[in-house]
C-alpha atoms as a PDB file:
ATOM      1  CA  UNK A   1     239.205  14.043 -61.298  1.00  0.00           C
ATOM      2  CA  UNK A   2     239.095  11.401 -64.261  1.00  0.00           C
ATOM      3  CA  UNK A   3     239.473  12.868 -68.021  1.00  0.00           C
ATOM      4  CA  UNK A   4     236.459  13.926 -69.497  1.00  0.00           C
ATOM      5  CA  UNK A   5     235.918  11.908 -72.322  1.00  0.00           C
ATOM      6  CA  UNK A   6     236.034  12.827 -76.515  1.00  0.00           C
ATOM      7  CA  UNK A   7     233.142  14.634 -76.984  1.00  0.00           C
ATOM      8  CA  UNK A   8     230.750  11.990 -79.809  1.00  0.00           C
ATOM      9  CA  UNK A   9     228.112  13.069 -81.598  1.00  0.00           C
ATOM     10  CA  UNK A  10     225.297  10.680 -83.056  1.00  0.00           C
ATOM     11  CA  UNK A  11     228.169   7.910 -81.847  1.00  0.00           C
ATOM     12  CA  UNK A  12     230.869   9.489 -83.696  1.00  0.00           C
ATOM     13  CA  UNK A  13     234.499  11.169 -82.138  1.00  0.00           C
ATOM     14  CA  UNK A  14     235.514  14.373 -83.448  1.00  0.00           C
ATOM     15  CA  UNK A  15     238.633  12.240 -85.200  1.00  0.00           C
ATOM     16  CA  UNK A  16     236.065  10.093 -87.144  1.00  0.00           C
ATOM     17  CA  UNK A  17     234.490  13.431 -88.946  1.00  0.00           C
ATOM     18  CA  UNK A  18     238.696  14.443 -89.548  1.00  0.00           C
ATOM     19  CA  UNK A  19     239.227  10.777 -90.852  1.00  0.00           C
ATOM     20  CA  UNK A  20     236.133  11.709 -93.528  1.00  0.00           C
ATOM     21  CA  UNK A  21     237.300  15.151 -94.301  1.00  0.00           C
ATOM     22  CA  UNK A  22     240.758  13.943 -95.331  1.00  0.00           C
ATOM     23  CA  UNK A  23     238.987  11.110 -97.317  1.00  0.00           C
ATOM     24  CA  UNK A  24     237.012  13.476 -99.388  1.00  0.00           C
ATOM     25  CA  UNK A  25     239.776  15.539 -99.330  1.00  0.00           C
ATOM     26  CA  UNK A  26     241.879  13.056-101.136  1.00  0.00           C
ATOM     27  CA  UNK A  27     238.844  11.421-103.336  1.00  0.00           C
ATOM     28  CA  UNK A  28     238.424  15.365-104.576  1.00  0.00           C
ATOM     29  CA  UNK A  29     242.455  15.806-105.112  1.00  0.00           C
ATOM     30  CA  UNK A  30     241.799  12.806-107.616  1.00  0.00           C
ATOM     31  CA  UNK A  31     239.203  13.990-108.805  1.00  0.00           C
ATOM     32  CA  UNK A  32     240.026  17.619-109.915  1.00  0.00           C
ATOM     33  CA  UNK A  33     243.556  16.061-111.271  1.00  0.00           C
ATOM     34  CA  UNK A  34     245.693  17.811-108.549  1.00  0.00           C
ATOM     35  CA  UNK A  35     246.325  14.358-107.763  1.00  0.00           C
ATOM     36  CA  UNK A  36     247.526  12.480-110.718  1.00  0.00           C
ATOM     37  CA  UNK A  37     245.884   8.870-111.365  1.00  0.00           C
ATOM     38  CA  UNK A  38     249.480   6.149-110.790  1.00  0.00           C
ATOM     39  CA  UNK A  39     250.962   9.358-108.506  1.00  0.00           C
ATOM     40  CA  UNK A  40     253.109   8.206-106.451  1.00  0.00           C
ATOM     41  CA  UNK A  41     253.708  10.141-103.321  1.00  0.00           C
ATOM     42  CA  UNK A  42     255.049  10.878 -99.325  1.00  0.00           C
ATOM     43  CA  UNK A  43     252.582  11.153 -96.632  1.00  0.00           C
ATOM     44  CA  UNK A  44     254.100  14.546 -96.252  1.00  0.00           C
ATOM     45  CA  UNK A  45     253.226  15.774 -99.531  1.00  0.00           C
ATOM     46  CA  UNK A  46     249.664  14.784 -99.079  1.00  0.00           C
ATOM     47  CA  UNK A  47     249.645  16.658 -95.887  1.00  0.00           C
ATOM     48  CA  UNK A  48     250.639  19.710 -97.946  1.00  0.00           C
ATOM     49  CA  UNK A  49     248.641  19.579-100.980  1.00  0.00           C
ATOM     50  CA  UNK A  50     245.548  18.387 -98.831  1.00  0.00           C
ATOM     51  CA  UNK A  51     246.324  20.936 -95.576  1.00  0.00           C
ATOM     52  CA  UNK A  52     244.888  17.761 -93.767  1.00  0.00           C
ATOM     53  CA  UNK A  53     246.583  16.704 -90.397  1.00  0.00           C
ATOM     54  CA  UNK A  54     248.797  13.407 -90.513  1.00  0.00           C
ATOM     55  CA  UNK A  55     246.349  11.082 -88.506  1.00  0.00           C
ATOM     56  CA  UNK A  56     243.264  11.767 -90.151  1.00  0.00           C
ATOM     57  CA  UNK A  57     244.993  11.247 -93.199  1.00  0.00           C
ATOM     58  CA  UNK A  58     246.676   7.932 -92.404  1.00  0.00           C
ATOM     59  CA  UNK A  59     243.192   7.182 -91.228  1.00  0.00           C
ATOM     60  CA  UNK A  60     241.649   8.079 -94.636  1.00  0.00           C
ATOM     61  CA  UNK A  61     244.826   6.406 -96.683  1.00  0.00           C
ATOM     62  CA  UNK A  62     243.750   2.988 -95.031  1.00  0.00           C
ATOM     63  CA  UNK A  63     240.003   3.162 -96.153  1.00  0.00           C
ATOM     64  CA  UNK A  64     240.924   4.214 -99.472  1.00  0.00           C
ATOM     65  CA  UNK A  65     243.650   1.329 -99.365  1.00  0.00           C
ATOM     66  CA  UNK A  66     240.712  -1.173 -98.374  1.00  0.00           C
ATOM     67  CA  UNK A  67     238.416   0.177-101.552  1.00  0.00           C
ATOM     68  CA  UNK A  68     241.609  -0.283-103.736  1.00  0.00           C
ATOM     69  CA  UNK A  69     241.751   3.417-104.665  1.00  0.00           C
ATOM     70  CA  UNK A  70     245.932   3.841-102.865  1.00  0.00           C
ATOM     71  CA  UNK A  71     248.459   1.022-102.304  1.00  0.00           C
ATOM     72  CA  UNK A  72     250.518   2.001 -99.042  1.00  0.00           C
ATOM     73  CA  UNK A  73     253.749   1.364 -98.767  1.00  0.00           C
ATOM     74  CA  UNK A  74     255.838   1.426 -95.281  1.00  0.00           C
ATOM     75  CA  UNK A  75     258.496   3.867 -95.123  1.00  0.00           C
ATOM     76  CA  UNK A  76     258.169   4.283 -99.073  1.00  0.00           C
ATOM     77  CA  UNK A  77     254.499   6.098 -99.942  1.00  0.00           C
ATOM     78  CA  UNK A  78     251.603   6.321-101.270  1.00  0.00           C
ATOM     79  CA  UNK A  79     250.957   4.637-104.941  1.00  0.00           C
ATOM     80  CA  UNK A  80     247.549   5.819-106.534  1.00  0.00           C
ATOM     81  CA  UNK A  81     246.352   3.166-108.327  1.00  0.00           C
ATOM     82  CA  UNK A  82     245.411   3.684-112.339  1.00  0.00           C
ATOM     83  CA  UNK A  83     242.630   1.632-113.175  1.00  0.00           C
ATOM     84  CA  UNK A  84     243.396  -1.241-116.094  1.00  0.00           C
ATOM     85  CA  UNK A  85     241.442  -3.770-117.398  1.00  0.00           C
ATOM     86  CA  UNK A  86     240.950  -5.711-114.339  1.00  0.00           C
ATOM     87  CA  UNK A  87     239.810  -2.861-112.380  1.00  0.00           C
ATOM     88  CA  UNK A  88     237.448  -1.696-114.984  1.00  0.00           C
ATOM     89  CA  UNK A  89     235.933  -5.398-115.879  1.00  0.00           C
ATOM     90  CA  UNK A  90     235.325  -6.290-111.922  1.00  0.00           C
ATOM     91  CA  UNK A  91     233.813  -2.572-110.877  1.00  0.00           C
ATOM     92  CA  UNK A  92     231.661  -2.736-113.748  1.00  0.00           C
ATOM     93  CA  UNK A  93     230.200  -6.651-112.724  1.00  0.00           C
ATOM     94  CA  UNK A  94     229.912  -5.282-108.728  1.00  0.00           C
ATOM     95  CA  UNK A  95     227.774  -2.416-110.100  1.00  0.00           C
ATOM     96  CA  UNK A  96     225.910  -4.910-112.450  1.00  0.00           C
ATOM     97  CA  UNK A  97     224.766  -7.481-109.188  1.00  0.00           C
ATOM     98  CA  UNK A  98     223.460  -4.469-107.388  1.00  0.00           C
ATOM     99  CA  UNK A  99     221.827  -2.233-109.924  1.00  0.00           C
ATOM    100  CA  UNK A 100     219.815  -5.724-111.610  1.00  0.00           C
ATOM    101  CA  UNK A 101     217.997  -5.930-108.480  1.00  0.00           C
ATOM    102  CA  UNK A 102     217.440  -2.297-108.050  1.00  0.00           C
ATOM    103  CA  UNK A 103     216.288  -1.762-111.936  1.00  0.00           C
ATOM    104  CA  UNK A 104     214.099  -4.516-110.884  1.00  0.00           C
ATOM    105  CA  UNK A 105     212.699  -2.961-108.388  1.00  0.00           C
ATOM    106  CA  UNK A 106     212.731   0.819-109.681  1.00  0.00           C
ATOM    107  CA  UNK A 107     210.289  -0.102-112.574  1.00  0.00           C
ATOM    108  CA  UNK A 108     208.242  -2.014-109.734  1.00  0.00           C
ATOM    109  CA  UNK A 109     207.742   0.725-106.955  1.00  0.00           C
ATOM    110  CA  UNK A 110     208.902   3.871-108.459  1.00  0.00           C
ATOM    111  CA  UNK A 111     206.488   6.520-108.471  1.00  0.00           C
ATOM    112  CA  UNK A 112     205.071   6.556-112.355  1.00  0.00           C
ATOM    113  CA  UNK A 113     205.294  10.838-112.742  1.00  0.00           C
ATOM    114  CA  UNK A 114     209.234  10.004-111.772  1.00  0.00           C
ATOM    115  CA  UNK A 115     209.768   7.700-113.987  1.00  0.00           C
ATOM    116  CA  UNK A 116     207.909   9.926-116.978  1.00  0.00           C
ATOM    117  CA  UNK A 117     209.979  12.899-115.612  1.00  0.00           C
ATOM    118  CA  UNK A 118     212.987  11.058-115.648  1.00  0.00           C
ATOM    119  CA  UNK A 119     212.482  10.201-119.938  1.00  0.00           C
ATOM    120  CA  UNK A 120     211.473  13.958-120.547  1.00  0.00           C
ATOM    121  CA  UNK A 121     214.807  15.112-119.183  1.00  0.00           C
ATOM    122  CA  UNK A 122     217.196  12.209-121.146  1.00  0.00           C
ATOM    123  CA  UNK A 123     215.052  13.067-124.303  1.00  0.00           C
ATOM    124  CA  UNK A 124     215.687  17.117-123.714  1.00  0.00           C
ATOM    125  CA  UNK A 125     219.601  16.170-123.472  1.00  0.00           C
ATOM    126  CA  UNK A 126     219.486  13.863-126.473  1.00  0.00           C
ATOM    127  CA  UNK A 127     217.299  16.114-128.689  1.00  0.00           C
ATOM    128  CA  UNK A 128     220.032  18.974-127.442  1.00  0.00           C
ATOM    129  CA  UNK A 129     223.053  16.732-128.322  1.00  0.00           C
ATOM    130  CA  UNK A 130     221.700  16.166-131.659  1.00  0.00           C
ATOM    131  CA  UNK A 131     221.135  19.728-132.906  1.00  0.00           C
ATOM    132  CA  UNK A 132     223.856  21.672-131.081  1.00  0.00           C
ATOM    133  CA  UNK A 133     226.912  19.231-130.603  1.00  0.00           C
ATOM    134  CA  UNK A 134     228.550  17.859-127.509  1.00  0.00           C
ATOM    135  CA  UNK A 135     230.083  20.910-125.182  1.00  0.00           C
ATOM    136  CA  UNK A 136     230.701  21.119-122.077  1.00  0.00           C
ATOM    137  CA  UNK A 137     226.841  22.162-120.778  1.00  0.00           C
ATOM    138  CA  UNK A 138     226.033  18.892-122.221  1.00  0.00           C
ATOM    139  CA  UNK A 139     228.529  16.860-120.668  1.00  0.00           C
ATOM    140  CA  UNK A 140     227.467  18.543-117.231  1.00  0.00           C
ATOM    141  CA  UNK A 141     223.584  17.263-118.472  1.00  0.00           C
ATOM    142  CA  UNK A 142     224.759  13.902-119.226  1.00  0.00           C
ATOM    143  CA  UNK A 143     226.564  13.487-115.453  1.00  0.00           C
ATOM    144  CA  UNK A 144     223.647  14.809-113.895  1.00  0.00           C
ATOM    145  CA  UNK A 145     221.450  12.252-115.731  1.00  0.00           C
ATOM    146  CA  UNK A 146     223.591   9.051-114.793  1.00  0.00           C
ATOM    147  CA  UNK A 147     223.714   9.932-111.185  1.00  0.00           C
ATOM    148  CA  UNK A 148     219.770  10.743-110.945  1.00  0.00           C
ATOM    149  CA  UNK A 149     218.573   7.493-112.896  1.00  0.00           C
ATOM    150  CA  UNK A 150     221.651   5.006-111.287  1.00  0.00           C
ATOM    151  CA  UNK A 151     221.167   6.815-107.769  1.00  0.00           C
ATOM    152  CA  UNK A 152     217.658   6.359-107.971  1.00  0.00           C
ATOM    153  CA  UNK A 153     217.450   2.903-109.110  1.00  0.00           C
ATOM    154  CA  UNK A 154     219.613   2.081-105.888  1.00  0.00           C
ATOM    155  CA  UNK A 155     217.587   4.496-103.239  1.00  0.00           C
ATOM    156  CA  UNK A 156     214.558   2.268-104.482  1.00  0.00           C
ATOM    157  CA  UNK A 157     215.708  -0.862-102.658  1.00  0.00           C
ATOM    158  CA  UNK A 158     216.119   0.942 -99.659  1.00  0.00           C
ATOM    159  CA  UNK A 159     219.207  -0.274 -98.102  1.00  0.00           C
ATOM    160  CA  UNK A 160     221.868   2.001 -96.266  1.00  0.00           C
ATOM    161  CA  UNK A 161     224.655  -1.035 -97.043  1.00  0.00           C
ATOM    162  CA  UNK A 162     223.807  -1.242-100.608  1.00  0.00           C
ATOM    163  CA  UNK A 163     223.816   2.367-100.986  1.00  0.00           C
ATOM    164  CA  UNK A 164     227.242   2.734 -99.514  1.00  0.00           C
ATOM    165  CA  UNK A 165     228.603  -0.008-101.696  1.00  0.00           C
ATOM    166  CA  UNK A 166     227.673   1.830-104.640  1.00  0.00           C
ATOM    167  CA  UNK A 167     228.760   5.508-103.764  1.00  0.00           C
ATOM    168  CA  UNK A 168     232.607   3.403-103.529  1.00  0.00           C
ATOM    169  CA  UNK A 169     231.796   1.853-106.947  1.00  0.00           C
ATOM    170  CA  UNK A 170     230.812   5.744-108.252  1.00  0.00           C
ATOM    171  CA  UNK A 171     233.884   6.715-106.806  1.00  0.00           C
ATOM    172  CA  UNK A 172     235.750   4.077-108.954  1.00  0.00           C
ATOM    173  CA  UNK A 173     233.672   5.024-111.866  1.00  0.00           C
ATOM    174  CA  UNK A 174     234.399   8.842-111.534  1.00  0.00           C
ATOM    175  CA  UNK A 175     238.028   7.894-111.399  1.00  0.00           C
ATOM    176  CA  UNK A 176     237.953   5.327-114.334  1.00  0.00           C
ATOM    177  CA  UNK A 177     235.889   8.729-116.903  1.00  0.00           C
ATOM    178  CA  UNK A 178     239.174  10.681-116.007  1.00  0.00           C
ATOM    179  CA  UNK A 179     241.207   9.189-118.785  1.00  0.00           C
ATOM    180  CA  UNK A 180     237.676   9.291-120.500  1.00  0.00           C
ATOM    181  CA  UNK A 181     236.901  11.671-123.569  1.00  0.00           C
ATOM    182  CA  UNK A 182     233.118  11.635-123.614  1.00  0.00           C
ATOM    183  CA  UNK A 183     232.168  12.235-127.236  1.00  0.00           C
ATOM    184  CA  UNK A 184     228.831  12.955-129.087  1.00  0.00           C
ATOM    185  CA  UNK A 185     228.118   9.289-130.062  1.00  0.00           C
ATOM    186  CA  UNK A 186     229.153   7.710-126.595  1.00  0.00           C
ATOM    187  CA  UNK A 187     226.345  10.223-125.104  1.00  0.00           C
ATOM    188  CA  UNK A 188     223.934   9.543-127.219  1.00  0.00           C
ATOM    189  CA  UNK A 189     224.303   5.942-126.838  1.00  0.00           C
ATOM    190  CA  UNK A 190     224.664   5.738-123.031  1.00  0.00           C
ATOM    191  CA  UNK A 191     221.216   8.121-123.502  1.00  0.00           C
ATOM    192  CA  UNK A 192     219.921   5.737-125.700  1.00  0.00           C
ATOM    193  CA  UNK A 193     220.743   2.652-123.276  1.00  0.00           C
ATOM    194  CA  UNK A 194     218.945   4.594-120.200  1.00  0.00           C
ATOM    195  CA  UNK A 195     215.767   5.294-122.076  1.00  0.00           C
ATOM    196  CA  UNK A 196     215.668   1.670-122.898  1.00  0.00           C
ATOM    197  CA  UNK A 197     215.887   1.019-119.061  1.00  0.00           C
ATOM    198  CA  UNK A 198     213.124   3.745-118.164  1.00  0.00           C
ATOM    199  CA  UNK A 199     210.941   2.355-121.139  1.00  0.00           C
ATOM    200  CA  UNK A 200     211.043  -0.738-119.648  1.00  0.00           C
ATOM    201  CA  UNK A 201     210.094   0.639-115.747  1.00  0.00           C
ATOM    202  CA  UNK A 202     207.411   2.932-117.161  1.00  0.00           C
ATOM    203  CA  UNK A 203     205.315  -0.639-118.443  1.00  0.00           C
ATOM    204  CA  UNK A 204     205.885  -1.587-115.155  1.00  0.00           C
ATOM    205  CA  UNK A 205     208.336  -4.650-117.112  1.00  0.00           C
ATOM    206  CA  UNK A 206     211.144  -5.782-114.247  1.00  0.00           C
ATOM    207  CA  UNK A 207     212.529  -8.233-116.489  1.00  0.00           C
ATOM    208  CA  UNK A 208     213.356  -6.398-119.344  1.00  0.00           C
ATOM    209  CA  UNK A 209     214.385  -3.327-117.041  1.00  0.00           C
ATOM    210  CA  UNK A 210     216.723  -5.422-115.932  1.00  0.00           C
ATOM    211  CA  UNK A 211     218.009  -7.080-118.821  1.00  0.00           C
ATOM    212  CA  UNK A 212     218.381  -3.531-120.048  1.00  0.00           C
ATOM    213  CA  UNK A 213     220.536  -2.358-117.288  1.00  0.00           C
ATOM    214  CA  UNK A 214     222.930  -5.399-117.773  1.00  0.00           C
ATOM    215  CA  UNK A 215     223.282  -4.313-121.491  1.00  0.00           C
ATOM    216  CA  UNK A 216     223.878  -0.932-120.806  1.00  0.00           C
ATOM    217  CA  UNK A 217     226.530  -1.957-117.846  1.00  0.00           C
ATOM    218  CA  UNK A 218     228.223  -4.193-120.915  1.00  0.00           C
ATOM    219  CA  UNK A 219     228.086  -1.518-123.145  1.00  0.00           C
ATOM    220  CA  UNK A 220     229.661   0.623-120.573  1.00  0.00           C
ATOM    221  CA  UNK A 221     232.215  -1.663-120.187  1.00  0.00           C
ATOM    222  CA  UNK A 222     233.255  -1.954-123.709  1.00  0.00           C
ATOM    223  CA  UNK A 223     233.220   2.395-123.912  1.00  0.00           C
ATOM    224  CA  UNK A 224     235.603   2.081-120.575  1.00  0.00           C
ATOM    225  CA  UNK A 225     238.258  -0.624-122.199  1.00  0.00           C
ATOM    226  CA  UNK A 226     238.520   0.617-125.476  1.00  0.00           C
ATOM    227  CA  UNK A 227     240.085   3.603-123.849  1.00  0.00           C
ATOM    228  CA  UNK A 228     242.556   2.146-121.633  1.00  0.00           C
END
């Protein structure tokens, strides 16, 4: 009788869902600093930190090689990279040629009590910032804000390959804030710089919602260098 074949659901093999565990596995090593940003490590000690088995993970190390998160090297191991300047300047103009269009199109289509909902929540954080200080409630505030405004922005151009081109780049982002100390006046700017972009989509203005995401992205940028 001829094997049975690897069982696939919705088109996938069982190893393809292993491949994406040990990715998030090591994404959320980086993330939580168990994994050191410039680390530089075996495959077996990823196997042990990450309790992932070797295949998936070499399977995982080559995706996250292709997004420029690891550099692998042959009978050597694994080099995290630490973002610099480069990095930083050419993330930062990818996320700027997607998220034009999709401010663009946000304050086009987006549903107007979304939009208004969106402004009550960044002014609640600001007016919170302002009279009780930056701690660590607020910092959780201000991450939940960028990913439901920049998140939303891209789900409005409706586009699965867009979509996954930005969750890399908010990988890269996540990773870049690491070596970040978010104070009081960069939150209240980067607040500042998204109600400028929500002002602009609740008037219904594309232009000047997207000239006010590409400010925002270079003011970003400038946050993002001076602390590298």
């Amino acid at each position: 009788m001829a094997g049975r074949a690897p069982a696939v659901l919705n088109g996938e093999r069982p190893a393809d869902n292993l491949a994406r565990f040990a990715y998030r596995q090591v994404l959320g090593a980086l993330f939580d600093r168990r994994l050191p940003l410039g680390a530089f490590v075996s495959q077996r000690d990823l196997v042990r930190l990450l309790n992932v088995p070797v295949q998936p993970l070499r399977d995982a190390l080559k995706v996250l090689e292709a997004e420029g998160v690891v550099e692998i090297m042959p009978r050597a191991g694994i080099q995290f990279v630490k973002p610099d300047y480069e990095m930083v300047h050419n993330i930062y103009q990818f996320r700027a040629i997607i998220e034009r269009t999709a401010a663009r199109r946000f304050a086009e289509t987006a549903d107007g009590d979304s939009i208004a909902a969106l402004i009550d929540d960044h002014r609640r954080v600001q007016s919170t910032i302002e009279q009780a200080g930056f701690d660590d409630t607020a910092l959780s505030d201000m991450l939940r804000l960028e990913r439901t405004l920049h998140d939303g922005m891209t789900a409005s151009l409706r586009n699965p390959l867009v979509e996954k081109a930005a969750q890399r780049l908010k990988n890269h982002v996540i990773l870049i804030r690491l070596d970040v100390v978010m104070t009081r006046p960069f939150a209240l700017r980067t607040i500042a710089e998204h109600l400028a972009i929500l002002s602009a989509c609740a008037e219904r203005d594309g232009d000047r919602a997207e000239a006010a995401l590409a400010d925002h992205f270079q003011q970003s940028l400038g946050r993002m260098v001076g602390t590298i």
